[in-house]
C-alpha atoms as a PDB file:
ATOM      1  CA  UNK A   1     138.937 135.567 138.635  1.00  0.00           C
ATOM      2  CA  UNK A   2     142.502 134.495 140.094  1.00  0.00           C
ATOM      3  CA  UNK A   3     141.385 135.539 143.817  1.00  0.00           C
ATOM      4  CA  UNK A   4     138.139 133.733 143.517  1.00  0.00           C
ATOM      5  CA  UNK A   5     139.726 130.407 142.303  1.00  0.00           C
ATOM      6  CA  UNK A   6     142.487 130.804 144.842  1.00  0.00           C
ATOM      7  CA  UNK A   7     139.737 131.247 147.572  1.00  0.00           C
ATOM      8  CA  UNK A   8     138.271 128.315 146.573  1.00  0.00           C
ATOM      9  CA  UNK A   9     141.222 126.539 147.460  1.00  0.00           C
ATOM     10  CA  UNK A  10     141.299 128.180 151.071  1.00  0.00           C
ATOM     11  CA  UNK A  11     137.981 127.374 151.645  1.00  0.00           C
ATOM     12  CA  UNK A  12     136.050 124.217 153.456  1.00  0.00           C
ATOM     13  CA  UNK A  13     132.938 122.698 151.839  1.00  0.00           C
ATOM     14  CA  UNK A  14     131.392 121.347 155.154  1.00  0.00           C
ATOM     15  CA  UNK A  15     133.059 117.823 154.003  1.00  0.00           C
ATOM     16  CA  UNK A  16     130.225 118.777 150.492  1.00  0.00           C
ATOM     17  CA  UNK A  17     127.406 119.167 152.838  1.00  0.00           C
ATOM     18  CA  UNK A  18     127.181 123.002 152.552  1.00  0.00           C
ATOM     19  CA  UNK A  19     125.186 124.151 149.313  1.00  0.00           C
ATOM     20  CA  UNK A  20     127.131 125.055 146.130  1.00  0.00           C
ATOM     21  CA  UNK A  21     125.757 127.796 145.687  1.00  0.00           C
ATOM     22  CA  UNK A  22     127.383 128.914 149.108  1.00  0.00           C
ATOM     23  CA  UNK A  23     130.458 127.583 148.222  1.00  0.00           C
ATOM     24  CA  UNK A  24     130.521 129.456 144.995  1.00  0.00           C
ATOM     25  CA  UNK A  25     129.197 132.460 146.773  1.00  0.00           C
ATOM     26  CA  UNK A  26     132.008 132.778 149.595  1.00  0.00           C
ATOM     27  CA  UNK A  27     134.750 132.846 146.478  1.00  0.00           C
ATOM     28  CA  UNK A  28     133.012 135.762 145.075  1.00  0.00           C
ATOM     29  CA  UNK A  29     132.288 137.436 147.939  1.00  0.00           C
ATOM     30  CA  UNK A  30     136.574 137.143 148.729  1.00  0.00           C
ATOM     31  CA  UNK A  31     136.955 138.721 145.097  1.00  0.00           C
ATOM     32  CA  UNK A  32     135.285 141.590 146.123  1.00  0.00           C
ATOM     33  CA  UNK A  33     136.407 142.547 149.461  1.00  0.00           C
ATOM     34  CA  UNK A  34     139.705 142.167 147.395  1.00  0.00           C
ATOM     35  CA  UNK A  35     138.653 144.676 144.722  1.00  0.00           C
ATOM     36  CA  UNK A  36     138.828 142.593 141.915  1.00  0.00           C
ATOM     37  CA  UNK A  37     136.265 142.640 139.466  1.00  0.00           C
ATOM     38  CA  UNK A  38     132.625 143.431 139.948  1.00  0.00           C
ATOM     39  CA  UNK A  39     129.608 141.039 140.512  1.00  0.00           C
ATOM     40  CA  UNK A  40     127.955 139.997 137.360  1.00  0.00           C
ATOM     41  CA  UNK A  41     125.883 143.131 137.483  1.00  0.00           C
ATOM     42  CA  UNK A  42     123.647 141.675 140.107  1.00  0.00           C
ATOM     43  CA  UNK A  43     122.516 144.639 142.407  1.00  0.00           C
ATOM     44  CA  UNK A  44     122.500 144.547 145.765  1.00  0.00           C
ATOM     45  CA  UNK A  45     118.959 142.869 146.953  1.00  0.00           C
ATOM     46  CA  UNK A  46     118.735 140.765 143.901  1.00  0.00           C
ATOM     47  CA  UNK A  47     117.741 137.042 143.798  1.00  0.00           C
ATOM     48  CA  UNK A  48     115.599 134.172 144.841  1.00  0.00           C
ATOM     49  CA  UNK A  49     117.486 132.219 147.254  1.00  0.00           C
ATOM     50  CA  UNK A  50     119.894 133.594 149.696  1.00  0.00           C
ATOM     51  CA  UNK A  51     122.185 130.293 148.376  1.00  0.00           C
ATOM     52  CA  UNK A  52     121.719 130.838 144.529  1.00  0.00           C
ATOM     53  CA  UNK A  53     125.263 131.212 144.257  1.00  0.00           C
ATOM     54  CA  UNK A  54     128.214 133.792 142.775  1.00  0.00           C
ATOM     55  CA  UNK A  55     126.996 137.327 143.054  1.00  0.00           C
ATOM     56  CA  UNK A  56     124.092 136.712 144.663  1.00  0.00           C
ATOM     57  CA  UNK A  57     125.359 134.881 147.201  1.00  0.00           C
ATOM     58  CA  UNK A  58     127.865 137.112 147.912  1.00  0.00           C
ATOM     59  CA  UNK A  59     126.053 140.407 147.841  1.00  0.00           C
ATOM     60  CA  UNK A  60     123.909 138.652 151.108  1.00  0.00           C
ATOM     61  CA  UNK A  61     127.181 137.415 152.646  1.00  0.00           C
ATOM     62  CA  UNK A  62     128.238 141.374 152.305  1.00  0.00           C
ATOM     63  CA  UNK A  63     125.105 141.710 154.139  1.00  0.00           C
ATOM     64  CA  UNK A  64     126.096 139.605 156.695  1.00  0.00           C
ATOM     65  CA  UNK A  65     129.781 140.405 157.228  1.00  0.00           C
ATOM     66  CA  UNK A  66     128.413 143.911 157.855  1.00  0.00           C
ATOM     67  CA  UNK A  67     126.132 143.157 160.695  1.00  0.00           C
ATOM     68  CA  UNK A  68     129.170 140.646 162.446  1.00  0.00           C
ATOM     69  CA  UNK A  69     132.434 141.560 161.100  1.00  0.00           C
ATOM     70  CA  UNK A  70     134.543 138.447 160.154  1.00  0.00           C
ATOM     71  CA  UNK A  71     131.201 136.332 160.025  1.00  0.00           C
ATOM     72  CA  UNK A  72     132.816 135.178 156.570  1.00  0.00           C
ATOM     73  CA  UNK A  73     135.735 134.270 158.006  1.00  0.00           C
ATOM     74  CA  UNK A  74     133.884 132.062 160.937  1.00  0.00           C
ATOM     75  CA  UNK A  75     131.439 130.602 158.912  1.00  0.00           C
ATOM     76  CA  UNK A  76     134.121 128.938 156.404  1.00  0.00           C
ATOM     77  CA  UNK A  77     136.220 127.718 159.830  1.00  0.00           C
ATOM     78  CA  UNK A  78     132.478 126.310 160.706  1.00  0.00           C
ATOM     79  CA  UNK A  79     132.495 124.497 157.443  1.00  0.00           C
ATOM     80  CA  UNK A  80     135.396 122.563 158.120  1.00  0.00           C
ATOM     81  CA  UNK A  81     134.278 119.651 159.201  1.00  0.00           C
ATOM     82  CA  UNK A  82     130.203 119.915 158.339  1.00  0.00           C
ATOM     83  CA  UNK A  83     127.766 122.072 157.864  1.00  0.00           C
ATOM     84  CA  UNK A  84     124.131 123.499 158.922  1.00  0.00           C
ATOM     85  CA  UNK A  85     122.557 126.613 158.059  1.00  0.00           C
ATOM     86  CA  UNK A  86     122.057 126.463 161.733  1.00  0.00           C
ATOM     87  CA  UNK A  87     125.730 128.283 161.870  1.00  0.00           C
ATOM     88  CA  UNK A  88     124.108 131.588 160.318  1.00  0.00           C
ATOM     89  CA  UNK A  89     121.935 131.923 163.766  1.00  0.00           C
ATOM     90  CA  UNK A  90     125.307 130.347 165.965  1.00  0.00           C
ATOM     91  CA  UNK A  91     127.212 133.298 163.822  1.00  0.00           C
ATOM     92  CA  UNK A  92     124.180 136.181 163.804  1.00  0.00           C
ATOM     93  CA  UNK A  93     121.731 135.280 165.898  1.00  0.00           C
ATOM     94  CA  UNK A  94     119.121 135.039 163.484  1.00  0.00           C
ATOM     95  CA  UNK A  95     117.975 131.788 161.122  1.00  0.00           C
ATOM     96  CA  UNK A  96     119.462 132.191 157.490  1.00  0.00           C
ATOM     97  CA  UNK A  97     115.648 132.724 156.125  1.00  0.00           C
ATOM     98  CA  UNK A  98     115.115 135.305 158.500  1.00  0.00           C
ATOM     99  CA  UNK A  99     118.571 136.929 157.530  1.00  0.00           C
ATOM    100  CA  UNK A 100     117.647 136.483 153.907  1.00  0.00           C
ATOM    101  CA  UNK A 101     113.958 138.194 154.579  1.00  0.00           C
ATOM    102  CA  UNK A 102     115.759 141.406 156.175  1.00  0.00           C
ATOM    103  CA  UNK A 103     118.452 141.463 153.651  1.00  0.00           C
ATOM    104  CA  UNK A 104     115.409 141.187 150.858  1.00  0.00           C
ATOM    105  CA  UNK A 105     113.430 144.237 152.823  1.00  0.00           C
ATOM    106  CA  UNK A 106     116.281 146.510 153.446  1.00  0.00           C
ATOM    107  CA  UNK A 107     116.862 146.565 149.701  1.00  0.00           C
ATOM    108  CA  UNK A 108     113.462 146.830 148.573  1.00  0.00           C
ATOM    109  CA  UNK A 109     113.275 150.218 150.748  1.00  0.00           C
ATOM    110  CA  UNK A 110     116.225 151.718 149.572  1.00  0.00           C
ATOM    111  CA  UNK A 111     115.168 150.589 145.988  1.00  0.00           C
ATOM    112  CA  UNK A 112     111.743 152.571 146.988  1.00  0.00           C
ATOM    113  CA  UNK A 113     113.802 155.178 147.926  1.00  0.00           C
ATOM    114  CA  UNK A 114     115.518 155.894 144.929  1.00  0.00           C
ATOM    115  CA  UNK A 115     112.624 155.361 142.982  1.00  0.00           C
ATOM    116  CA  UNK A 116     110.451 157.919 145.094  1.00  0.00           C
END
């Protein structure tokens, strides 16, 4: 919990124009590339919205990080002064919905996978 609350105070908030549940989401995902503590027991492709926040969150920023490594990293100097989910197609090259959508479909396959 310490590196996540320390993150927080490393990180911008696009001046509070980025969603919480980003916000929230960036702190986790920090905790785990640290090693500390797990994610709520939210598997990997679980969720609703790509910004629902905490493990979520971070479990698609994983995503993320591992198409563009250091994406994490750029999107929080990004936030610094604003922000626009239009950074996560600056960043990836793909809209954040469209990210989300992939993230969503490579899970459910692997999911099928393991289930088959």
């Amino acid at each position: 919990m310490m590196y996540q609350e320390v993150a927080r105070i490393w990180q911008w908030t696009g001046n509070g124009q980025a969603p919480e549940g980003l916000v929230s989401g960036i702190a986790h995902f920090v905790r785990l590339q640290a090693r500390y503590g797990t994610v709520e027991k939210v598997r990997p492709g679980e969720g609703h919205r790509w910004d629902q926040g905490n493990g979520v969150t971070a479990r698609f920023l994983i995503y993320c990080n591992q198409l563009n490594k250091g994406f994490v990293g750029e999107l929080n100097r990004k936030m610094r002064y604003g922000y626009t989910d239009g950074y996560f197609l600056d960043l990836l090259g793909k809209t954040v919905e469209q990210l989300w959508s992939n993230y969503k479909d490579n899970h459910a396959r692997d999911s099928a996978r393991h289930h088959a």
